[in-house]
N, C-alpha and C. Protein backbone atom coordinates (compact mmCIF):
# COMPACT_ATOMS: atom_id res chain seq x y z
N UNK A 1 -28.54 -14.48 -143.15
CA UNK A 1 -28.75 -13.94 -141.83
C UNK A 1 -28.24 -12.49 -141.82
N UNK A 2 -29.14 -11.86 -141.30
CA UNK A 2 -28.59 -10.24 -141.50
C UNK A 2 -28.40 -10.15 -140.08
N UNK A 3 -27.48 -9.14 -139.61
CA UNK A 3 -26.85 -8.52 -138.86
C UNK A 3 -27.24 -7.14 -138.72
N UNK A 4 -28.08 -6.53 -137.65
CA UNK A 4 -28.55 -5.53 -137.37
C UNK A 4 -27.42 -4.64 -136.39
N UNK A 5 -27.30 -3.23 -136.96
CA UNK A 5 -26.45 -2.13 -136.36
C UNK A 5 -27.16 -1.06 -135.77
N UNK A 6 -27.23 -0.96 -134.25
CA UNK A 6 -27.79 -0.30 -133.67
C UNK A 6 -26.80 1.38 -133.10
N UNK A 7 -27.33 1.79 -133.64
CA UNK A 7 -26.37 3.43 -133.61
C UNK A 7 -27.10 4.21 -132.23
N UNK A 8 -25.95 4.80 -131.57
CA UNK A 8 -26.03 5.61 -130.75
C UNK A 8 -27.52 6.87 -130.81
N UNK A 9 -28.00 6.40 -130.07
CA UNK A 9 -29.33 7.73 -129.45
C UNK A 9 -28.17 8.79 -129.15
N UNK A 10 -28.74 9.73 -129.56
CA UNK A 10 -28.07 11.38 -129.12
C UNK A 10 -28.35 11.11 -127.71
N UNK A 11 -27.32 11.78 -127.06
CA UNK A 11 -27.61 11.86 -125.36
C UNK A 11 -28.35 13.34 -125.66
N UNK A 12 -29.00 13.67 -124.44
CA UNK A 12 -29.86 14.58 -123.89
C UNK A 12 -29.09 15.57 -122.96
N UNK A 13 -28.94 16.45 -123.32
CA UNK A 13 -28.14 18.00 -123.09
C UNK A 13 -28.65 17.88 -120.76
N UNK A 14 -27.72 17.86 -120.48
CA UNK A 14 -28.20 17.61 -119.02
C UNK A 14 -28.75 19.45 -118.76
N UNK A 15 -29.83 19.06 -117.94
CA UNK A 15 -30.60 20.22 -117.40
C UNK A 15 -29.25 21.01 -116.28
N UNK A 16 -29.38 22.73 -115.81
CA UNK A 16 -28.74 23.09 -115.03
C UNK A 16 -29.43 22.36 -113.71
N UNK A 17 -28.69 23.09 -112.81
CA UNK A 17 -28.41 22.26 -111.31
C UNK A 17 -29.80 22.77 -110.75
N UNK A 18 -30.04 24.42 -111.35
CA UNK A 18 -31.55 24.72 -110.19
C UNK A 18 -33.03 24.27 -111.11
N UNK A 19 -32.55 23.10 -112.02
CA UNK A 19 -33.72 23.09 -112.99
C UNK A 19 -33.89 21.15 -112.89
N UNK A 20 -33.14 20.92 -111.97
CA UNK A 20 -33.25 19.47 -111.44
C UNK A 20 -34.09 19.03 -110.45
N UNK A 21 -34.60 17.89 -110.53
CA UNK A 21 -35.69 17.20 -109.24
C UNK A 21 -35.00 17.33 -108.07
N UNK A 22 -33.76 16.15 -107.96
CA UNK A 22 -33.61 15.46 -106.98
C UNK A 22 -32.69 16.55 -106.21
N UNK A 23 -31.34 17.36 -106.50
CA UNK A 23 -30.85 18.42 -105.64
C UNK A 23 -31.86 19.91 -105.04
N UNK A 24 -32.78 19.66 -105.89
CA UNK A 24 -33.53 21.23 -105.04
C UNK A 24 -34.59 20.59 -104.22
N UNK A 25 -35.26 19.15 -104.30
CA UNK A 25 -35.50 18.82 -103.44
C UNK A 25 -34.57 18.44 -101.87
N UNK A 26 -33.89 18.68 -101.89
CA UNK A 26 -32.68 18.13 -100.86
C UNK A 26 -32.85 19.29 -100.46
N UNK A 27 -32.57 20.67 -101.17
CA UNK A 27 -32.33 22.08 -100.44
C UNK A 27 -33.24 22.87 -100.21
N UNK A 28 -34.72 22.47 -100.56
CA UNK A 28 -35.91 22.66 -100.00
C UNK A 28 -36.15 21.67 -98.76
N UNK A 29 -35.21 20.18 -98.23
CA UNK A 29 -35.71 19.81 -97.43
C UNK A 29 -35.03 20.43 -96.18
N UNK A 30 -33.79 20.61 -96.60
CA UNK A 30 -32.87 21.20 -95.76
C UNK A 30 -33.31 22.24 -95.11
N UNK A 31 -34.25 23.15 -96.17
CA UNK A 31 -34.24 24.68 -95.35
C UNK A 31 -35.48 24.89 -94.64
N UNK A 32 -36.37 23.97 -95.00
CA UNK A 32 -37.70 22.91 -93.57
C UNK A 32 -36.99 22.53 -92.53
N UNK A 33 -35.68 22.12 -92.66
CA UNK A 33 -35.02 21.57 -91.17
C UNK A 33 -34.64 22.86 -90.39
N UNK A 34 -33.89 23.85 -91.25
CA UNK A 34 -33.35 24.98 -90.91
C UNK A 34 -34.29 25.72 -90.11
N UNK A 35 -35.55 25.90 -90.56
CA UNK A 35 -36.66 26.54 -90.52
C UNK A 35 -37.02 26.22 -88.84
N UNK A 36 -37.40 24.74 -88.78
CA UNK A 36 -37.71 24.03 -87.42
C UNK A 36 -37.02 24.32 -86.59
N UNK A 37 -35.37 24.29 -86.53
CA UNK A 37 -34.69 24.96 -85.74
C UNK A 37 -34.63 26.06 -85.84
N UNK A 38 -34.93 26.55 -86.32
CA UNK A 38 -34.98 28.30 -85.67
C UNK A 38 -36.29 28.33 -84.44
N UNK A 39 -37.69 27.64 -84.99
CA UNK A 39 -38.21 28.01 -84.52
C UNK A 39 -38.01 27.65 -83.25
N UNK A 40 -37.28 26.23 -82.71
CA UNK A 40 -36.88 25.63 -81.33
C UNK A 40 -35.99 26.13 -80.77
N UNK A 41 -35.04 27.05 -81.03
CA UNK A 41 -33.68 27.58 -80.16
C UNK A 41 -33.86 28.49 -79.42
N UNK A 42 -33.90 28.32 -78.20
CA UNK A 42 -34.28 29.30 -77.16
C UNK A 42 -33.14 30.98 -77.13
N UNK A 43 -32.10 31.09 -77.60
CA UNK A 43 -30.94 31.44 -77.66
C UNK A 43 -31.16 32.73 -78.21
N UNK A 44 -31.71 33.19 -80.23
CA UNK A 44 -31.70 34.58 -80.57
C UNK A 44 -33.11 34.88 -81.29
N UNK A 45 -33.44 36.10 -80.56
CA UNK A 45 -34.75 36.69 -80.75
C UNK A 45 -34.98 36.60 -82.83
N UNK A 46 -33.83 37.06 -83.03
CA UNK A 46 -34.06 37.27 -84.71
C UNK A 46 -34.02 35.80 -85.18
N UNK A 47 -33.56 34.62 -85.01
CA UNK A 47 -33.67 33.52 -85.61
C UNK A 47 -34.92 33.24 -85.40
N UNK A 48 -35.71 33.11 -84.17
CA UNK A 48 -37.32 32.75 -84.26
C UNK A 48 -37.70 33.63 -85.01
N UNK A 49 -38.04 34.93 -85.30
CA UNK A 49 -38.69 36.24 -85.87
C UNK A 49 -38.83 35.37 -87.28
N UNK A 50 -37.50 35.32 -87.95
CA UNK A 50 -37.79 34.45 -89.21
C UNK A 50 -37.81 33.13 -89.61
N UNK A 51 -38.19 31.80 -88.26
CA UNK A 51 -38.43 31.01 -88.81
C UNK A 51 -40.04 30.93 -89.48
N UNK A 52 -40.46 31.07 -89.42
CA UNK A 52 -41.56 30.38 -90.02
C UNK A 52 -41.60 31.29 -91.70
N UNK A 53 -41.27 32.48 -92.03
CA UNK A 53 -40.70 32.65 -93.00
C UNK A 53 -40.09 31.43 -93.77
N UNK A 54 -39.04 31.08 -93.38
CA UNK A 54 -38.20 29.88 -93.68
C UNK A 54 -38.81 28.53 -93.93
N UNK A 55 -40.00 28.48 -92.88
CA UNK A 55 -40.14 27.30 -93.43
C UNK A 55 -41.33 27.18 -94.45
N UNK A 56 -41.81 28.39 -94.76
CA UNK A 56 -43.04 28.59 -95.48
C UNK A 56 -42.14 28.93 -97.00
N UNK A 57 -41.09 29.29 -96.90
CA UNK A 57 -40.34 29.17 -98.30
C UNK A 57 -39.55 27.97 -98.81
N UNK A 58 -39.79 27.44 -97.53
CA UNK A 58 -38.60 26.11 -97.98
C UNK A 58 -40.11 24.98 -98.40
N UNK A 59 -41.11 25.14 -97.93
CA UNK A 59 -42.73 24.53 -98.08
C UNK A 59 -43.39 24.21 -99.29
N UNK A 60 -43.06 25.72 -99.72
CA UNK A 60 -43.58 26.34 -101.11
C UNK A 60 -42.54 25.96 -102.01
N UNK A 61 -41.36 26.01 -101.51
CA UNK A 61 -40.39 25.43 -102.85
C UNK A 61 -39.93 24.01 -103.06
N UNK A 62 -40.25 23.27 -101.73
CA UNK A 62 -40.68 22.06 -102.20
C UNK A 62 -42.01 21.19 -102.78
N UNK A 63 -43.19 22.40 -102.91
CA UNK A 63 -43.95 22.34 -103.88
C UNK A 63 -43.98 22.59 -105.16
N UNK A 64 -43.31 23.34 -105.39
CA UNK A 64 -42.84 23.88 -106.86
C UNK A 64 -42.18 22.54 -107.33
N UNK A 65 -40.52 22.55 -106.84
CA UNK A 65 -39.84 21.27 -107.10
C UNK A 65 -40.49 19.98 -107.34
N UNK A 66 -41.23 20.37 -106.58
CA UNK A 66 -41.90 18.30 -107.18
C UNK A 66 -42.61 18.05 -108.36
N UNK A 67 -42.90 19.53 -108.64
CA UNK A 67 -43.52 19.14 -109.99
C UNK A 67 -42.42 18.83 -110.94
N UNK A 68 -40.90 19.58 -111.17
CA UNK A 68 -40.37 19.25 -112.00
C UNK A 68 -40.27 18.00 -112.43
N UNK A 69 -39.56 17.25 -113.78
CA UNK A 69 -39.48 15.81 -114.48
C UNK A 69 -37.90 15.52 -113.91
N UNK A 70 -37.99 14.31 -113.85
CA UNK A 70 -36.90 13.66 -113.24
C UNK A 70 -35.66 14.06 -113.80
């Protein structure tokens, strides 16, 4: 009866933080929320001026992001 020895797989060098799925999706969803409220706050002329900026970058970069691999 032989006895099989199964050796360690090399781990996989972890990707940086802005080259990950799941956190830049979070901060692309975040800055869609950010975005919405600007555009709803009755309060400062310059926060509406650039929401939709905001949310057209936070839009686009949660398009980008989703393509990345898990």
């Amino acid at each position: 009866m032989t006895h099989l020895v199964e050796t360690p797989r090399p781990s996989r060098p972890k990707r940086p933080f802005f080259l990950r799925r799941g956190p830049m999706e979070n901060i692309a969803t975040a800055l869609i929320a950010i975005g919405f409220l600007m555009l709803f706050q009755p309060f400062l002329l310059v926060l509406y001026t650039y929401s939709l900026v905001t949310l057209l970058a936070g839009t686009a970069m949660f398009i980008i992001v989703s393509k990345f691999p898990e």
